[in-house]
C-alpha atoms as a PDB file:
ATOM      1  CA  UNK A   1     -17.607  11.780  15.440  1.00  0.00           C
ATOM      2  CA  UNK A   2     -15.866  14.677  13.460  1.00  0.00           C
ATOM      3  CA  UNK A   3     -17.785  17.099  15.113  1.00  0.00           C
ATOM      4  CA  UNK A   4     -17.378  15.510  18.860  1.00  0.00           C
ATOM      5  CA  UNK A   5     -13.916  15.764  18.271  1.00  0.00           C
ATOM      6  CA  UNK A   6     -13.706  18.840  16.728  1.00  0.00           C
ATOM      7  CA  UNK A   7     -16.067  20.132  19.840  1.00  0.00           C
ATOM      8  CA  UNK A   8     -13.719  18.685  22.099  1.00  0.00           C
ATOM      9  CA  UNK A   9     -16.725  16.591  23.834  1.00  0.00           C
ATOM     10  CA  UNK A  10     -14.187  13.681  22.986  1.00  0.00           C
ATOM     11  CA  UNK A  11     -10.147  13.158  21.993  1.00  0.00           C
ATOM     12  CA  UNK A  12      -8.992  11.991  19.360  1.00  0.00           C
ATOM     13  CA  UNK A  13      -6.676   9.234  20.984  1.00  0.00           C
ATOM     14  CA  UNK A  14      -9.410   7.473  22.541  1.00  0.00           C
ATOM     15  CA  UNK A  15     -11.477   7.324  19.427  1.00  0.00           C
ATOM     16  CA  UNK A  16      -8.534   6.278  17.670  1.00  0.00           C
ATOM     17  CA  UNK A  17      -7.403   3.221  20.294  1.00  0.00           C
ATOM     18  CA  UNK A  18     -11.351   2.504  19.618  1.00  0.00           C
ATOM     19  CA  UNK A  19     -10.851   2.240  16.228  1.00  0.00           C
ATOM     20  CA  UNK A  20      -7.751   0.462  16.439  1.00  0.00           C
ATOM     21  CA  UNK A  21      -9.421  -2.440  18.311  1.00  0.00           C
ATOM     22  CA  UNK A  22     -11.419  -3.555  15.841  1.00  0.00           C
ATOM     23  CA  UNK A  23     -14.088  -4.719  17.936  1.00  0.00           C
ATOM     24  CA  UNK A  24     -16.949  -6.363  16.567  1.00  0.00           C
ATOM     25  CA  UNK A  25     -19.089  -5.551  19.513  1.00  0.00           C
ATOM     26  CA  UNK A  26     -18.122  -1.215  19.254  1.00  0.00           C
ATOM     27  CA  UNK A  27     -20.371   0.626  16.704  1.00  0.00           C
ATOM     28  CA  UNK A  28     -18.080   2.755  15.573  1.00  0.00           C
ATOM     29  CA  UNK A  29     -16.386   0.419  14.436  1.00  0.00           C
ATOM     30  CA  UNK A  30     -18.764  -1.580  12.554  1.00  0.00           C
ATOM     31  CA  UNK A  31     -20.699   1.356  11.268  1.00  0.00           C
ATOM     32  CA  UNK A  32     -16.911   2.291   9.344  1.00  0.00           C
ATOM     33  CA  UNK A  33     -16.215  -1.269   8.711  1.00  0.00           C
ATOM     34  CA  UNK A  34     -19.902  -1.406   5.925  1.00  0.00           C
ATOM     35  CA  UNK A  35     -19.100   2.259   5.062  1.00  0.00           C
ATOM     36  CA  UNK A  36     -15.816   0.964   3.706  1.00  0.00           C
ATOM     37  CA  UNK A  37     -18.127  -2.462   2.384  1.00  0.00           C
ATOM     38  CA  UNK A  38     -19.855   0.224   0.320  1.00  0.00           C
ATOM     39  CA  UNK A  39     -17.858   2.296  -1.208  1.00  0.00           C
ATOM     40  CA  UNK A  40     -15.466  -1.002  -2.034  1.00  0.00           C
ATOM     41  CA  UNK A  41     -19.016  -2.005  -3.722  1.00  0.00           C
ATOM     42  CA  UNK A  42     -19.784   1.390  -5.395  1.00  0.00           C
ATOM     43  CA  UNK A  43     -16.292   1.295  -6.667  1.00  0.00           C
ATOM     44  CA  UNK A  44     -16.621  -2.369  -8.177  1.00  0.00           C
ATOM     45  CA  UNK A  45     -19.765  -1.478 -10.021  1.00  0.00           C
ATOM     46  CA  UNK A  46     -17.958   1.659 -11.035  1.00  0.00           C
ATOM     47  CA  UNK A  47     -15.138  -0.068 -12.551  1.00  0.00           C
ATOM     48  CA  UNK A  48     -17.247  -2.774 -14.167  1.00  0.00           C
ATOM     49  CA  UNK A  49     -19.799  -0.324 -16.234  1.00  0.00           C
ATOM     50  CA  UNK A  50     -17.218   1.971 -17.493  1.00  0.00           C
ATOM     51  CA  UNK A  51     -14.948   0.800 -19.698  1.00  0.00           C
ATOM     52  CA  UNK A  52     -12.861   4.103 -20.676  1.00  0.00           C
ATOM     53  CA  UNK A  53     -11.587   3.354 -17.080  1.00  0.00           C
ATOM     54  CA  UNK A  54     -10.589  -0.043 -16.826  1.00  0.00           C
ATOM     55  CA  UNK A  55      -8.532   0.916 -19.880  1.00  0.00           C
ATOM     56  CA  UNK A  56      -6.978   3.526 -17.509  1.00  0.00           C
ATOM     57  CA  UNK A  57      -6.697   1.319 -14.930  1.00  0.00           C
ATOM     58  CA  UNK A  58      -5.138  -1.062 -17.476  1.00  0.00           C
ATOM     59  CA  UNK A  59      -2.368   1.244 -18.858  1.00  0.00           C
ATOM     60  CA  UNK A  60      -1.599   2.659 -15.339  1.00  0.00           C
ATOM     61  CA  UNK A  61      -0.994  -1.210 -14.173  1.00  0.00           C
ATOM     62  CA  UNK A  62       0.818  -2.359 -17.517  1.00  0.00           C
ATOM     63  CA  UNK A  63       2.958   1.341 -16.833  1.00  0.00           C
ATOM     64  CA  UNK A  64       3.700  -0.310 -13.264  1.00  0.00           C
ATOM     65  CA  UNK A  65       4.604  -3.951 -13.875  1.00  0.00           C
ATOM     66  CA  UNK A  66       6.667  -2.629 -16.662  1.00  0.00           C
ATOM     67  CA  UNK A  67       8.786  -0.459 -14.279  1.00  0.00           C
ATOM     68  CA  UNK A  68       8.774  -3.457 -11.631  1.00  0.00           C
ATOM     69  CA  UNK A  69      10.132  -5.566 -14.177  1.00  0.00           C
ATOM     70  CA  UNK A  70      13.021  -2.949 -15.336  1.00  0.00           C
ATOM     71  CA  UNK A  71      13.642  -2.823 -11.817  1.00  0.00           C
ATOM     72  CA  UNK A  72      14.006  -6.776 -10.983  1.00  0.00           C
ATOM     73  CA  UNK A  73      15.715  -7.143 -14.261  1.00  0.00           C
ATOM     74  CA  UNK A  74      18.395  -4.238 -12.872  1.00  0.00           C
ATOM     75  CA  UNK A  75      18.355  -5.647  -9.076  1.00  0.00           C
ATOM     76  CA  UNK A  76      19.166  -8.971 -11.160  1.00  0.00           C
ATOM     77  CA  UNK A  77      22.449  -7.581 -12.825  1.00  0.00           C
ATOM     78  CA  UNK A  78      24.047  -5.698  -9.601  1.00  0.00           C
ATOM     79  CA  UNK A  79      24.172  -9.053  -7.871  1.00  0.00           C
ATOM     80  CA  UNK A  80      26.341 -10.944 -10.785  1.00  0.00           C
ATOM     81  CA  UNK A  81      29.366  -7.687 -10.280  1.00  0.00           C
ATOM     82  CA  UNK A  82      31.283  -7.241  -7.450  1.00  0.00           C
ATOM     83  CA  UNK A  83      29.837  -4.042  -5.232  1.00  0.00           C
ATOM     84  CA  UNK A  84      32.917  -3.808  -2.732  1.00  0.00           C
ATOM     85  CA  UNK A  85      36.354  -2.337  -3.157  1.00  0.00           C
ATOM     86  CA  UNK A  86      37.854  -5.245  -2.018  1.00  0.00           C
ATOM     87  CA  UNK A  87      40.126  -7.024  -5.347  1.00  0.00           C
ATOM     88  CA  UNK A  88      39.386 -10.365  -6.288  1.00  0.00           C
ATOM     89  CA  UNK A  89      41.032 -13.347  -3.914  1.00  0.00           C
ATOM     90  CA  UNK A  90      43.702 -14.300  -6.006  1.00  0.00           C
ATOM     91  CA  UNK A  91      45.371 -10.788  -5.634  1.00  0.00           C
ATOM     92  CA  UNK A  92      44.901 -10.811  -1.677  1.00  0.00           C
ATOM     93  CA  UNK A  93      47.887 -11.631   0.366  1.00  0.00           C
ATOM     94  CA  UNK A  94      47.744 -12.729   3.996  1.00  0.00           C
ATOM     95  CA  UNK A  95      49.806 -10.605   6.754  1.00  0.00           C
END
């Protein structure tokens, strides 16, 4: 397909609308769709035998949900304060 299109025996933006459609009855598209079911597998088994990285992969996501947690918590605290420049009700008067 790379070659086709880099040949220019076929665009790009059919391929791609092919692609897109995610027919089950185009080839293209299911020959991508098991590529993608085997490296997802090769990856698994990957993960699974080596154990220096799942540690990696377990600092890296402990790293993450740490930061998404420092975030919440600060999200949390701008809604309790006033963000506006209005003053509080009690010191508005009506015109």
């Amino acid at each position: 397909m790379t070659v086709s299109v880099r040949e220019g025996a076929i665009s790009s933006t059919p391929l791609l609308k092919r692609l897109r459609s995610g027919s089950h009855k185009n080839a293209a598209c299911t020959a991508f769709r098991e590529v993608g079911r085997v490296i997802r597998t090769v990856q698994l088994l990957r993960y699974l035998s080596d154990a220096p990285l799942r540690g990696r992969v377990t600092a890296a996501t402990n790293k993450v949900e740490a930061f998404n947690g420092f975030s919440d918590w600060v999200r949390f605290g701008r809604r309790s304060k006033t963000t506006g420049s209005l003053p509080p009700a009690s010191a508005r008067t009506r015109f």
